[in-house]
Protein backbone atom coordinates (compact mmCIF):
# COMPACT_ATOMS: atom_id res chain seq x y z
CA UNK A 1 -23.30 -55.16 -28.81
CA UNK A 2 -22.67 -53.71 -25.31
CA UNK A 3 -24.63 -54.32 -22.33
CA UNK A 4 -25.36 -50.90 -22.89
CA UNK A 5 -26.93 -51.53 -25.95
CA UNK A 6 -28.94 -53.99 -24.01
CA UNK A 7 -29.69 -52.99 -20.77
CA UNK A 8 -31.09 -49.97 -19.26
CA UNK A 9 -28.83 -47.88 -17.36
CA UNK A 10 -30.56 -46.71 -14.68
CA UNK A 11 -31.77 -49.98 -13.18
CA UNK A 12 -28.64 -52.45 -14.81
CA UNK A 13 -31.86 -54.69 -16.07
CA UNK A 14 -32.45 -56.06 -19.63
CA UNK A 15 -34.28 -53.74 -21.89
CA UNK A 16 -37.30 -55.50 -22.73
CA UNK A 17 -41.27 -54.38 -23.27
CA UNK A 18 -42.07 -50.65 -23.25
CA UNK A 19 -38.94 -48.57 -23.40
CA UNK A 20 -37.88 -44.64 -24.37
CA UNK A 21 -35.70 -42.97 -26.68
CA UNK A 22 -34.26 -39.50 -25.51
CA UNK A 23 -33.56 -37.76 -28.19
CA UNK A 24 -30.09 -37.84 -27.86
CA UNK A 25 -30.77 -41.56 -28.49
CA UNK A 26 -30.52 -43.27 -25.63
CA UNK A 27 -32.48 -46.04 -24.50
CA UNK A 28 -34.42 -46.97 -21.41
CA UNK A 29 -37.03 -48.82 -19.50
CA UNK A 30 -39.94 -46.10 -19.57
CA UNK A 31 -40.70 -46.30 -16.09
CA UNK A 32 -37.12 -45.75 -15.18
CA UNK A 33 -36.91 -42.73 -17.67
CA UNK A 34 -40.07 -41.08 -16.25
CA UNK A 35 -38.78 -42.05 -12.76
CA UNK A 36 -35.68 -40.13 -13.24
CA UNK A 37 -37.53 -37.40 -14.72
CA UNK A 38 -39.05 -36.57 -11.82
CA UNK A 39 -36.14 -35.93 -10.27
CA UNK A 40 -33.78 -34.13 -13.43
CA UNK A 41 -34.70 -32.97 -16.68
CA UNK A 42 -31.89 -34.89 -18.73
CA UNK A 43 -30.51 -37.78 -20.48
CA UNK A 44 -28.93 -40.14 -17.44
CA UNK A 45 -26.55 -41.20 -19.46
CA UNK A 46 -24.95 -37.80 -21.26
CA UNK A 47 -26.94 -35.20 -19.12
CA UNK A 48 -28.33 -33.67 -22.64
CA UNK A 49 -31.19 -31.51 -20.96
CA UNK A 50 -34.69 -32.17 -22.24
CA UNK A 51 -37.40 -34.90 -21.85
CA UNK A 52 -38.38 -35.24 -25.58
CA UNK A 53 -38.75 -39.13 -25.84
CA UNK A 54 -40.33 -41.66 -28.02
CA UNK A 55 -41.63 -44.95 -27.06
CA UNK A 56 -40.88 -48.39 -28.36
CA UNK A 57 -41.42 -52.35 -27.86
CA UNK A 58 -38.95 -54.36 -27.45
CA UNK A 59 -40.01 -56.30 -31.22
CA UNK A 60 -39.98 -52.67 -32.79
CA UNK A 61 -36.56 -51.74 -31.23
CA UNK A 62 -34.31 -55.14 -32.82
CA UNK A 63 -33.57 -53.34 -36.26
CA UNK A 64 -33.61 -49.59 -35.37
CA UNK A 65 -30.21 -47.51 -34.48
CA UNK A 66 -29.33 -45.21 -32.23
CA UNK A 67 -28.71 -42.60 -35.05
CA UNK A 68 -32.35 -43.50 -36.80
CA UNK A 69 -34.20 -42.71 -33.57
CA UNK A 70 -32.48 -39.53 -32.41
CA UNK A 71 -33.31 -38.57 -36.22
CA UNK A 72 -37.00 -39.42 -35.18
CA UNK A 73 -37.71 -38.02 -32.08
């Protein structure tokens, strides 16, 4: 597991409590996600354009991959 597995990449923190899914699958802190938002409609990380997102907990996140929740969102 990377660090980018485990830590949001818009604030370099750990990714724990309420975070977001894009649905290109990638995961961040929800406040940082809406944060960004508000500035550009797309993924930080591969610019996929959109703001579809799903929100997790950190307990609900441990078994789920990146695959399974682009699939779900």
């Amino acid at each position: 597991m990377t660090s980018q597995d485990t830590d949001c990449i818009i604030c370099a923190e750990p990714l724990t409590g309420t975070c977001s899914v894009t649905r290109c699958g990638h995961m961040f802190h929800d406040h940082c996600l809406q944060t960004w938002f508000a500035q550009k409609l797309c993924c930080p990380l591969c610019k996929t354009e959109g703001t579809s997102v799903r929100k997790l907990h950190a307990p609900e996140r441990a078994d789920v991959s990146a695959e399974a929740l682009a699939r779900a969102i």
